[in-house]
N, C-alpha and C. Protein backbone atom coordinates (compact mmCIF):
# COMPACT_ATOMS: atom_id res chain seq x y z
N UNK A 1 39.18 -228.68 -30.73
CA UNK A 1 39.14 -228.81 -29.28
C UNK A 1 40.39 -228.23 -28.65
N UNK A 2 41.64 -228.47 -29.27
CA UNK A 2 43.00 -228.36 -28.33
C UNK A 2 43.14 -227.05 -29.32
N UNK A 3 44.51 -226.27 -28.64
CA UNK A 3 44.60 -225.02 -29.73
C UNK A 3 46.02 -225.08 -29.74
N UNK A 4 45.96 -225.15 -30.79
CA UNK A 4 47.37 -225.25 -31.32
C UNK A 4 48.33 -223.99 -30.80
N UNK A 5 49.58 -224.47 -30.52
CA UNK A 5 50.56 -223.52 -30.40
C UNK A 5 51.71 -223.75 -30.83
N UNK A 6 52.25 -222.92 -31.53
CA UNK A 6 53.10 -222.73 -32.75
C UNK A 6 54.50 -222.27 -32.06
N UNK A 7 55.34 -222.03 -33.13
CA UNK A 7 56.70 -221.56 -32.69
C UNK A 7 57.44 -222.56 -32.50
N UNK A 8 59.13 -222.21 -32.41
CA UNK A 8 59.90 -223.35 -31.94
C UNK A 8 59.58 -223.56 -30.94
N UNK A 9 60.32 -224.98 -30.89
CA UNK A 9 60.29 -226.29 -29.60
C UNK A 9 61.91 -225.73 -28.90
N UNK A 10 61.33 -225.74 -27.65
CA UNK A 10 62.79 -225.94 -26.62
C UNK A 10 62.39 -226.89 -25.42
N UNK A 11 63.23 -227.63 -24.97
CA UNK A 11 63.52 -228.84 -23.97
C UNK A 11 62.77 -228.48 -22.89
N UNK A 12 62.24 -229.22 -22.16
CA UNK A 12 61.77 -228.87 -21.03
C UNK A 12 61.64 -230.69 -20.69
N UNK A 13 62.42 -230.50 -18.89
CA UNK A 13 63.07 -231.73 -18.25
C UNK A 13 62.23 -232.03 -17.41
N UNK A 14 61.41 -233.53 -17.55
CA UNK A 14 60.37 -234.03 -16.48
C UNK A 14 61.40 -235.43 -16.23
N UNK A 15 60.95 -236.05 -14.71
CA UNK A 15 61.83 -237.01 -14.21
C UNK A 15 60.98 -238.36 -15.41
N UNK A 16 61.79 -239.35 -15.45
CA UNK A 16 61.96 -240.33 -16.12
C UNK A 16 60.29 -241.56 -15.82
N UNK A 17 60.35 -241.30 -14.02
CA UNK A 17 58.88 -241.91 -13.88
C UNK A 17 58.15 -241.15 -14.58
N UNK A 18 57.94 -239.79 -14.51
CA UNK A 18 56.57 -239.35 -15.04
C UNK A 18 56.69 -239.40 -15.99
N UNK A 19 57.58 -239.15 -17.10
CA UNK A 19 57.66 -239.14 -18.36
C UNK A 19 56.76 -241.03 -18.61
N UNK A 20 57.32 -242.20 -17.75
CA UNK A 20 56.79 -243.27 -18.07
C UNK A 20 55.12 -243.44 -17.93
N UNK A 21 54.89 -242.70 -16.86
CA UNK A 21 53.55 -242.75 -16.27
C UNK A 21 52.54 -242.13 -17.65
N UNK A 22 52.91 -240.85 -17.73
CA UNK A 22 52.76 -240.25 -19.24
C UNK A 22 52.04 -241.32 -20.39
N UNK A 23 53.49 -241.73 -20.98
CA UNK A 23 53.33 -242.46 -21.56
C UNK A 23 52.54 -244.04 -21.76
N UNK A 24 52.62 -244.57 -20.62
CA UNK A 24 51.55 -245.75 -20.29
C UNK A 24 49.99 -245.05 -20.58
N UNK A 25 49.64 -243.92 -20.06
CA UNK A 25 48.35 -243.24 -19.93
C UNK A 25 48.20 -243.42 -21.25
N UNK A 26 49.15 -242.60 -21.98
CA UNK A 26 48.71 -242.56 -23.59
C UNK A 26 48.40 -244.21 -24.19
N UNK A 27 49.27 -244.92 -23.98
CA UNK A 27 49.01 -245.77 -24.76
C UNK A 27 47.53 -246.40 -24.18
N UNK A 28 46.78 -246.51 -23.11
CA UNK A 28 45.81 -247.00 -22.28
C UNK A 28 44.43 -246.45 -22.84
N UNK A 29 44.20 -244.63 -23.08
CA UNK A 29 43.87 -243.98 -23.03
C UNK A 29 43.71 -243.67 -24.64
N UNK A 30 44.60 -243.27 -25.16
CA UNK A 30 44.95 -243.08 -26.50
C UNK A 30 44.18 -241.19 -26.43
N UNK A 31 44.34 -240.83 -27.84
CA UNK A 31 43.82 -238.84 -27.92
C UNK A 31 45.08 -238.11 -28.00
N UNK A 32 46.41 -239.01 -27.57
CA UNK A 32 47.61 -238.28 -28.16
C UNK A 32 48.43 -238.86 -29.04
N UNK A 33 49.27 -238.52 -30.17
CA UNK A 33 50.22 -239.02 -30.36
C UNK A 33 51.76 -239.40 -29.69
N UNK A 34 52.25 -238.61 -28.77
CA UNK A 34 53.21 -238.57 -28.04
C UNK A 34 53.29 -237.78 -26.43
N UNK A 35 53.97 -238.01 -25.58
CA UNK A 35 53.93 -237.61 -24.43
C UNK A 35 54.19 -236.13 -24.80
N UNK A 36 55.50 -235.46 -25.62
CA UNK A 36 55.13 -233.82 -25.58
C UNK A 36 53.76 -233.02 -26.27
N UNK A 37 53.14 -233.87 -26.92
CA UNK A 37 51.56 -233.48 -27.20
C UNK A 37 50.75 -233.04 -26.37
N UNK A 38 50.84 -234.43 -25.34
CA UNK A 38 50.22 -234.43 -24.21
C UNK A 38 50.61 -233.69 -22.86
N UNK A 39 51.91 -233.13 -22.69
CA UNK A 39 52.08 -232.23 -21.78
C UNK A 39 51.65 -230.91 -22.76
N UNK A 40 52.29 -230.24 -23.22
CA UNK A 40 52.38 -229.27 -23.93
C UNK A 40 50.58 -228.91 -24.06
N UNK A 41 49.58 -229.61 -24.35
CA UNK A 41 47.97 -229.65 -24.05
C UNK A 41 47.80 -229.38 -22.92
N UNK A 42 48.30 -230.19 -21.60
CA UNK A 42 47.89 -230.05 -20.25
C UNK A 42 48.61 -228.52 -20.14
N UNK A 43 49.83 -228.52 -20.37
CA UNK A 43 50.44 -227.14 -20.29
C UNK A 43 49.13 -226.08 -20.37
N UNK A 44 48.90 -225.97 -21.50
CA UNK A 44 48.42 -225.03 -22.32
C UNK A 44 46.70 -224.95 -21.67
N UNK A 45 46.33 -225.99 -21.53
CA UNK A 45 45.00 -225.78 -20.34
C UNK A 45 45.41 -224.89 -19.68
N UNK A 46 46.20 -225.61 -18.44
CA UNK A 46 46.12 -224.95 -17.39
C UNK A 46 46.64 -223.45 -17.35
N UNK A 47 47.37 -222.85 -18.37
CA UNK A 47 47.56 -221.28 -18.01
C UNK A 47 46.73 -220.56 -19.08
N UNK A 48 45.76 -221.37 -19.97
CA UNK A 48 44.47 -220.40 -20.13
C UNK A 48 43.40 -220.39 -19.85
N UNK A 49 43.30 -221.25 -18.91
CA UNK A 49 41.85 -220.94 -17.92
C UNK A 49 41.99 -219.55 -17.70
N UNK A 50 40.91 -218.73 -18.40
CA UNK A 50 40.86 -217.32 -17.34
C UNK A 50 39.83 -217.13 -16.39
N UNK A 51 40.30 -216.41 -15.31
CA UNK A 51 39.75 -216.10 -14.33
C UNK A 51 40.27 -217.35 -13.08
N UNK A 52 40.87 -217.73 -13.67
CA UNK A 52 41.27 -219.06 -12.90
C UNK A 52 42.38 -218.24 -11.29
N UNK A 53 42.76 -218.20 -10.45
CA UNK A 53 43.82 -218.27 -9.65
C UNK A 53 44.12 -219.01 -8.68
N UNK A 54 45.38 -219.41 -8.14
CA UNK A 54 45.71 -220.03 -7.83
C UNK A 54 46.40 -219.20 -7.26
N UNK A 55 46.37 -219.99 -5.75
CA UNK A 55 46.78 -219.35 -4.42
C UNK A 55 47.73 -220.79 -3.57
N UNK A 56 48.35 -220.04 -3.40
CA UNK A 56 49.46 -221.17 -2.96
C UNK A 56 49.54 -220.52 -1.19
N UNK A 57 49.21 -221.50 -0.18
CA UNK A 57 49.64 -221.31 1.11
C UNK A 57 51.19 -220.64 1.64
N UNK A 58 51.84 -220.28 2.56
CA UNK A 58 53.26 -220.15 2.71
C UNK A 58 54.05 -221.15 2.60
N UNK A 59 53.16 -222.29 3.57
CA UNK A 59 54.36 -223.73 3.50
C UNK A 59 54.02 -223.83 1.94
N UNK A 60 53.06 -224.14 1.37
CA UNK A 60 53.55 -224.73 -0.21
C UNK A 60 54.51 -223.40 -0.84
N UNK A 61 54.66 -222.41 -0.77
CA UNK A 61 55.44 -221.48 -1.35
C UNK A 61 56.76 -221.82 -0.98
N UNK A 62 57.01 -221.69 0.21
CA UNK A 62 58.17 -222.39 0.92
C UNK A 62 59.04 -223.92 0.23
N UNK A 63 57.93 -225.01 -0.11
CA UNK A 63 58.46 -226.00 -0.30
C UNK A 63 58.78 -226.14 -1.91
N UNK A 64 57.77 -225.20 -2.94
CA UNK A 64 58.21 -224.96 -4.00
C UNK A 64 59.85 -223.91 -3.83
N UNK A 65 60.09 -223.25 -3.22
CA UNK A 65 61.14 -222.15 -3.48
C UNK A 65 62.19 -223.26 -2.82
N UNK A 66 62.32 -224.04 -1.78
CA UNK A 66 63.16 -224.98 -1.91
C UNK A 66 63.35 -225.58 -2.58
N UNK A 67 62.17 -226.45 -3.41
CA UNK A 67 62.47 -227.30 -4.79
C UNK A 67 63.47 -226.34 -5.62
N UNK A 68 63.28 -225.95 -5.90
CA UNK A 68 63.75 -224.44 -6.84
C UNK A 68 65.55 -224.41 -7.13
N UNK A 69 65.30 -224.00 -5.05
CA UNK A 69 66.95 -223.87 -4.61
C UNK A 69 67.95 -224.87 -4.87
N UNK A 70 67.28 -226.52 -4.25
CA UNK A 70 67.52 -227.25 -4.39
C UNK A 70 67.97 -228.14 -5.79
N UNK A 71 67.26 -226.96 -6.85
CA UNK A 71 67.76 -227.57 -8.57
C UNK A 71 68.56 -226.47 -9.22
N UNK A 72 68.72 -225.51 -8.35
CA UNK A 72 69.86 -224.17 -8.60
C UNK A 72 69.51 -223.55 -9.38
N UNK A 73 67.87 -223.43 -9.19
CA UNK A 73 66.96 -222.62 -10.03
C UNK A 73 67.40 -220.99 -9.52
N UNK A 74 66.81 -220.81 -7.64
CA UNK A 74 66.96 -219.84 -7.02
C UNK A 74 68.30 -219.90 -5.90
């Protein structure tokens, strides 16, 4: 069902609620062993849907590129 993806692991930083929220799901829910299973799956859905796009308005472009600025991304 899920497709595996291989290679090293590097960090990737979610806030502390969601990481909890995450984790409650799993344990409720069960189908994962751990919360990076379970992102790293949702990950991996969502950027191989093909044919899929996603269109983002200006204000949401706007409020993502502030998020962004705001974490000294951009």
């Amino acid at each position: 069902m899920s497709k595996e993806v291989g290679g090293e692991k590097i960090p990737v930083y979610i806030s502390r609620e969601l990481y909890d929220r995450v984790k409650k799901f799993i344990e409720e829910q069960g189908g994962f062993s751990s919360v990076e299973e379970f992102v790293e799956f949702v990950l991996n859905e969502v950027i191989s849907e093909e044919g899929t796009e996603y269109t983002l308005s200006k204000e949401d472009e706007e409020k993502i590129k502030e998020r962004l600025r705001s974490l000294g991304y951009i």
